[in-house]
Protein backbone atom coordinates (compact mmCIF):
# COMPACT_ATOMS: atom_id res chain seq x y z
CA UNK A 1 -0.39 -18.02 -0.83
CA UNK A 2 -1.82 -14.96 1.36
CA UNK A 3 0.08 -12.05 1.91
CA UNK A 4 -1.03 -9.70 4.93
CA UNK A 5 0.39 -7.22 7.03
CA UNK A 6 -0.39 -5.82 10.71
CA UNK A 7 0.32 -2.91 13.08
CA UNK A 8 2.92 -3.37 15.50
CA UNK A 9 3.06 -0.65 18.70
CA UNK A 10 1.04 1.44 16.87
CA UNK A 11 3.87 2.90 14.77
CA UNK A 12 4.75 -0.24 12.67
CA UNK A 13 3.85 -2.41 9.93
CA UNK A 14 4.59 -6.15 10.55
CA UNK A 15 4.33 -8.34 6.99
CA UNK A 16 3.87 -11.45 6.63
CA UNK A 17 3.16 -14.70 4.02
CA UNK A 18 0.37 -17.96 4.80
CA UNK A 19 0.53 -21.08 3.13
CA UNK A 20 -2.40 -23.62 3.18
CA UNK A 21 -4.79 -23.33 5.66
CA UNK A 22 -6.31 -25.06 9.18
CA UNK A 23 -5.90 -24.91 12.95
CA UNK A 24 -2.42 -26.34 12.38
CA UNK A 25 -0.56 -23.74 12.08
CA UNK A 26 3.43 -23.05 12.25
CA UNK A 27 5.01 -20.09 12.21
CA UNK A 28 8.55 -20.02 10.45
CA UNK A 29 11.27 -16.69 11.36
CA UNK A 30 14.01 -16.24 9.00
CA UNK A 31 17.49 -15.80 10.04
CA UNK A 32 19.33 -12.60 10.65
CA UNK A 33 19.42 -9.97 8.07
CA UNK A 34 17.59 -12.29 5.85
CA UNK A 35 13.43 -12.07 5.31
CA UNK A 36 10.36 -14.40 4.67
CA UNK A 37 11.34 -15.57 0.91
CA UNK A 38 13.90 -17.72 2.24
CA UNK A 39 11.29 -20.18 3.07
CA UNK A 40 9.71 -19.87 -0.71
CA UNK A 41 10.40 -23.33 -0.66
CA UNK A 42 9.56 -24.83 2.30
CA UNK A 43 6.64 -23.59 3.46
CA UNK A 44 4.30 -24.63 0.64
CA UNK A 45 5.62 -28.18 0.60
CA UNK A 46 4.92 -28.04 4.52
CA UNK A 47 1.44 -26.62 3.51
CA UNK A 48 0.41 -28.82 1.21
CA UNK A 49 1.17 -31.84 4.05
CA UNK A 50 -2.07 -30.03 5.86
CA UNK A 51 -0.56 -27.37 8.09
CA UNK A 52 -0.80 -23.89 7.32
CA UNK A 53 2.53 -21.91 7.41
CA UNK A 54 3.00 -18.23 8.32
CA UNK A 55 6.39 -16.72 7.26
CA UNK A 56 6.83 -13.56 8.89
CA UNK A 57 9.28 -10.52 8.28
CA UNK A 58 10.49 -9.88 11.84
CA UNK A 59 11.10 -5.37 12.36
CA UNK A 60 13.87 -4.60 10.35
CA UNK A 61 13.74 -7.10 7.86
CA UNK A 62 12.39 -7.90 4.11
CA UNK A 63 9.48 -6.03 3.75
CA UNK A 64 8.24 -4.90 7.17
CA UNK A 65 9.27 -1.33 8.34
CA UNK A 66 13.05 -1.25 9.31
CA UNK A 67 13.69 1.86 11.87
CA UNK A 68 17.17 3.01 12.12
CA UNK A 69 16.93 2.20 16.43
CA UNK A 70 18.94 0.07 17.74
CA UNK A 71 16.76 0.27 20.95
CA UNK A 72 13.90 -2.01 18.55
CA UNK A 73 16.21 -4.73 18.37
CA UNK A 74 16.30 -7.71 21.16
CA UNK A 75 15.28 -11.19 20.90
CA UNK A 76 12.71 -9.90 23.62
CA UNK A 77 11.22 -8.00 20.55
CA UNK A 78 11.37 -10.16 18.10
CA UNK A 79 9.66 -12.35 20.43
CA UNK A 80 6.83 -10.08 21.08
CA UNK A 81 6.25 -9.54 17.53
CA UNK A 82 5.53 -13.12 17.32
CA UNK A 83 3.19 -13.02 19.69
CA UNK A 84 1.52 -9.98 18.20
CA UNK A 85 1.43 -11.95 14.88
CA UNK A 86 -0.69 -14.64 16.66
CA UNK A 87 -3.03 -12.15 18.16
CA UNK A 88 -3.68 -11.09 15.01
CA UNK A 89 -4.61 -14.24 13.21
CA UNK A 90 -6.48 -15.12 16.03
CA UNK A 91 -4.21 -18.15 16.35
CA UNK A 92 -3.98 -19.40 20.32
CA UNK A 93 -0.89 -21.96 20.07
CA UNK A 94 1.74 -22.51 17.28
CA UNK A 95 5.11 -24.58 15.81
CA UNK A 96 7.31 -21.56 16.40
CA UNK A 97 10.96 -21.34 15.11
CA UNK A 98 13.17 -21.32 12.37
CA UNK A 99 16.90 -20.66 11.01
CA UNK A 100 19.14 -19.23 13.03
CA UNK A 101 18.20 -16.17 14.32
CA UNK A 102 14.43 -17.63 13.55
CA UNK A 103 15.41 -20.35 15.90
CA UNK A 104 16.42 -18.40 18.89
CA UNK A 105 13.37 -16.33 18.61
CA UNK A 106 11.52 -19.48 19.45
CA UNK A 107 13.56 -20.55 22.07
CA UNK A 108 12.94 -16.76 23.69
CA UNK A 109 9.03 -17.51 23.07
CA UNK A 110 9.38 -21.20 24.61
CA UNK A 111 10.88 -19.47 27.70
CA UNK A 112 8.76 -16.95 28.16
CA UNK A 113 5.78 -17.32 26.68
CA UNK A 114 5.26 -21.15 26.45
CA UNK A 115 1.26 -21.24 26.51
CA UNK A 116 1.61 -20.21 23.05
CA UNK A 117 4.37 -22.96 21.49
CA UNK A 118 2.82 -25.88 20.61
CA UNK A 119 6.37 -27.09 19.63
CA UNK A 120 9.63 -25.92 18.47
CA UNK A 121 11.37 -25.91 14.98
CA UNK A 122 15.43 -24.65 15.64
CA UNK A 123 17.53 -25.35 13.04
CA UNK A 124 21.10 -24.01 13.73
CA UNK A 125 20.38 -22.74 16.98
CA UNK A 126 22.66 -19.82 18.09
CA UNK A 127 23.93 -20.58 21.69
CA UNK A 128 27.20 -20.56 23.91
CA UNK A 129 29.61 -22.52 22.06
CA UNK A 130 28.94 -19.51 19.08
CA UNK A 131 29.89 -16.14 20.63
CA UNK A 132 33.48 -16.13 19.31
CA UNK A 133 32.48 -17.02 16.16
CA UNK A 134 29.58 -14.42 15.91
CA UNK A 135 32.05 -11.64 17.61
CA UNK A 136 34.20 -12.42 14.83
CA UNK A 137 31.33 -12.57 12.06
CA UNK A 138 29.71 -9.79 12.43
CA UNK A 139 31.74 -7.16 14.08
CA UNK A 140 33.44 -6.60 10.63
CA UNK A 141 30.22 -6.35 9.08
CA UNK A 142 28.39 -4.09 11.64
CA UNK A 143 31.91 -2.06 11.01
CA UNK A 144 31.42 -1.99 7.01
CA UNK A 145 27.48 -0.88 7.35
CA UNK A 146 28.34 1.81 8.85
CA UNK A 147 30.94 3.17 7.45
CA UNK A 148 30.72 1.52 3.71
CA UNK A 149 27.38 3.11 3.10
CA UNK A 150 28.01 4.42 -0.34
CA UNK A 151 29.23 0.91 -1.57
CA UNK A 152 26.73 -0.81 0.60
CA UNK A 153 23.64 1.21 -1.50
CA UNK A 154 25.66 0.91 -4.46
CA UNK A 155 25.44 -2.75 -4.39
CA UNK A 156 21.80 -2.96 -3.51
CA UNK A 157 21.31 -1.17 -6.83
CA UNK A 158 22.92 -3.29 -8.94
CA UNK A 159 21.89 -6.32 -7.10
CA UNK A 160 18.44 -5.16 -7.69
CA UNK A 161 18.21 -6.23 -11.01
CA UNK A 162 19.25 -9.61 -10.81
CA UNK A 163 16.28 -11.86 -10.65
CA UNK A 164 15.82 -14.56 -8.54
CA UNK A 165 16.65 -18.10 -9.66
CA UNK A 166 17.76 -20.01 -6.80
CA UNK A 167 17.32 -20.34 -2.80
CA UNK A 168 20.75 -20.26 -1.85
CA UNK A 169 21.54 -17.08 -4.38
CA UNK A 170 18.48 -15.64 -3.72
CA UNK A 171 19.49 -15.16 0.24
CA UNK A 172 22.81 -13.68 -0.91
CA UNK A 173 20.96 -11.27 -3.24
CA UNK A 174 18.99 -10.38 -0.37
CA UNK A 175 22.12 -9.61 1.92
CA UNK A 176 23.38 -7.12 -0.67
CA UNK A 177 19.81 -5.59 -1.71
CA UNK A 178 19.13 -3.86 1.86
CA UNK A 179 19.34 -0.29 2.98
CA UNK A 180 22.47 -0.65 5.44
CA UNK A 181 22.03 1.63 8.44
CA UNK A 182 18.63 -0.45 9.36
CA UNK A 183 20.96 -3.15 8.83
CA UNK A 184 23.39 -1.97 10.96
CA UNK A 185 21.18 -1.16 13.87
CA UNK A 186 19.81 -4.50 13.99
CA UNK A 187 22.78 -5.83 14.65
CA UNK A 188 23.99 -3.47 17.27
CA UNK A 189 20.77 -3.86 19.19
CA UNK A 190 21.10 -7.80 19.15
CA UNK A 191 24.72 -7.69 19.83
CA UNK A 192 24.47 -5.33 23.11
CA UNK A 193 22.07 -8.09 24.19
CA UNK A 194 21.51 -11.77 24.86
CA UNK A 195 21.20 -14.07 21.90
CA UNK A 196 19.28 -16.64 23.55
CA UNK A 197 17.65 -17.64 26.98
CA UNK A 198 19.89 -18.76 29.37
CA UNK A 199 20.86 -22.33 29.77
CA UNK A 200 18.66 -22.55 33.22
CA UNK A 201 15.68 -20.96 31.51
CA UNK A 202 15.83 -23.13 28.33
CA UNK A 203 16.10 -26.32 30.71
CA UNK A 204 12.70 -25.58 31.26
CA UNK A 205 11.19 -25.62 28.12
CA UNK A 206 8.35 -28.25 27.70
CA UNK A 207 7.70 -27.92 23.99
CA UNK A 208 8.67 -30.79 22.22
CA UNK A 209 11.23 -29.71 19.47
CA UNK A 210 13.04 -29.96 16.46
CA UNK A 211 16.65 -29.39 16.39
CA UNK A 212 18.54 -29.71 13.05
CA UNK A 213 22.38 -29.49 13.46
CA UNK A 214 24.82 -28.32 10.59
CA UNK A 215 28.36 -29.76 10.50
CA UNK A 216 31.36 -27.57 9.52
CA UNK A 217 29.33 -23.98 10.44
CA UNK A 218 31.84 -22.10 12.77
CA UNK A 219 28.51 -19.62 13.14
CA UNK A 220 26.40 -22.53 14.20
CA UNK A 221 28.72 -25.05 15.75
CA UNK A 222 26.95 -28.26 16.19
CA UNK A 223 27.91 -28.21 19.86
CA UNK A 224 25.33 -26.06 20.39
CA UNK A 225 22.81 -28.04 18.41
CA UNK A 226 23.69 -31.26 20.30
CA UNK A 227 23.62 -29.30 23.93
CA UNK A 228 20.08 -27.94 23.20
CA UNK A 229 18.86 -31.53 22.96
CA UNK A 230 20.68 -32.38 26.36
CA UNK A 231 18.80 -29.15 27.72
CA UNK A 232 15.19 -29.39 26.38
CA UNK A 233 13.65 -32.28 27.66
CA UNK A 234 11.11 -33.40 24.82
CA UNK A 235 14.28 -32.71 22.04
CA UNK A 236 14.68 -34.87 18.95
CA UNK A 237 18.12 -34.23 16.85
CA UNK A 238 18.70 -34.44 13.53
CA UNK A 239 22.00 -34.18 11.59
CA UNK A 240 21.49 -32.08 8.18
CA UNK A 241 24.43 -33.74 5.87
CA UNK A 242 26.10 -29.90 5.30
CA UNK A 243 24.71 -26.11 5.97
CA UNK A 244 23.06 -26.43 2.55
CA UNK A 245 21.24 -29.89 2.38
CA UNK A 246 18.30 -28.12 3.38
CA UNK A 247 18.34 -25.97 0.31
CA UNK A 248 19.84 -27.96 -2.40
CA UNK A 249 18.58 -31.45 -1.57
CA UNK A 250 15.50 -31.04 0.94
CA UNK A 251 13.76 -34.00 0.86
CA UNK A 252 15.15 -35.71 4.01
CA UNK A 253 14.63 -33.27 6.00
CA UNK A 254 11.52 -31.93 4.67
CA UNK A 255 10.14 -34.98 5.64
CA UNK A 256 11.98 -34.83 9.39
CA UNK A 257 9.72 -31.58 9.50
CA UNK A 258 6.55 -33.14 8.63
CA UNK A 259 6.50 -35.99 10.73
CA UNK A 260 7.57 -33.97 13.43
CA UNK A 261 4.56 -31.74 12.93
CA UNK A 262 2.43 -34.86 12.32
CA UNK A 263 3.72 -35.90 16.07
CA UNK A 264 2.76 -32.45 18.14
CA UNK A 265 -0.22 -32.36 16.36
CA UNK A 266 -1.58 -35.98 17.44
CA UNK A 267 -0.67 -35.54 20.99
CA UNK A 268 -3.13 -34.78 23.89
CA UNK A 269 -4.17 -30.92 23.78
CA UNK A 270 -1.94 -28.86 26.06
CA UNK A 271 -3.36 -27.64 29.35
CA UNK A 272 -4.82 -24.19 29.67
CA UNK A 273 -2.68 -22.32 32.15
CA UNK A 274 -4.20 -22.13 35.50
CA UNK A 275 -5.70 -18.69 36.90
């Protein structure tokens, strides 16, 4: 594994993690509040299948610079930092997506910027059929980061020193470990906006894609899973067992992912836009 960082804007630093190595590259974006390491696992057992991963700390996460401005936060920007991550590897086309949040930044790329998604990857997509559930979610918490800061950096101390052992602790560890008023901001910049392109924009995404649906997740209803396939017309679904068969027992869909790469990869190479 690689570790590298870039300038983003001029007044940022972007960071980021590679796996493997070649032309086929896929870019994985964590999910919200989380960073990079949740995809310790995954993205060198993609790797070693012959793609080359890049895990990438979106602005205000893990270990790339976290401003205290809401204004930085929109899927619009986390799109764009994409983008600038592929400028700077010199990488034309990519698998974009991810988790969550890491899964709506793709969509936002797919719609916007599709002559550089070579396909998608959108596991628990964050759509329509989620907005009471994510008023509900993280209002509380946005209300707590702000005005629990003392606890909130209390906890990050002690958290601190708990190594890591496991995937599914290790995300929880890295809830409690962060600084909350970056915290805070990112959520009130995402929640003033739009969590996803709208339904007519992600009807026309060509990208063939990857969606992986969670039973039982009130966040990510699998309505909105299932809908996305309906929507996107090169979609393939696939049910995950429960929210955490990806992390405890990932061999099913592991393999999901790697044939689906295996598929974009083999197909005719996209057309150059016109102009």
């Amino acid at each position: 594994m690689a570790t590298g960082s870039f300038g983003y804007r001029g007044d940022y630093t972007l960071r980021y993690d590679v796996h493997g190595e070649g032309d086929h590259v896929t870019v994985l974006v964590h999910g919200l509040l989380m960073n990079r390491r949740m995809y310790d696992r995954l993205a060198p057992e993609i790797a070693g299948r012959g793609n080359r991963v890049v895990c990438l700390d979106l602005l205000g996460h893990g270990r790339s610079d976290r401003p205290d401005d809401p204004r930085l936060y929109s899927m619009t920007a986390f799109a764009d930092q994409v983008i600038a991550l592929l400028d700077h590897l010199e990488v034309e086309r990519a698998v974009v997506g991810g988790t969550s949040l890491g899964a709506n930044v793709g969509l936002e790329l797919a719609a916007w910027h599709p002559e550089r998604v070579e396909g998608l990857v959108t596991e628990m997509p964050v759509l329509e059929n989620a907005l009471t559930a994510v008023a509900m979610i993280f209002a509380p918490i946005l209300t707590a980061l702000r005005f629990g800061t003392g606890a909130y950096r209390l906890a990050a101390r002690v958290t601190s020193r708990i190594p890591r052992t496991h995937v599914l602790l290790d995300m929880a560890l890295d809830l409690a470990r962060q600084d909350p008023e970056p915290s805070a901001a990112v959520l009130e910049g995402l929640l003033l906006g739009r969590s996803a392109p709208p339904q007519e924009d992600r009807m026309r995404i060509e990208a063939p894609a990857l969606v992986i649906g969670h039973p039982g997740d009130p966040l990510h209803p699998f309505n909105d899973a299932d809908m996305l396939v309906d929507e996107l017309p090169n979609a393939r679904l696939v049910n995950a067992n429960s929210i955490v068969e990806w992390r405890v027992n990932p061999g099913r869909l592991d393999a999901e992912l790697a044939r689906f790469l295996d598929e974009v990869w083999a197909r005719e190479p996209a057309a150059s836009p016109a102009g």
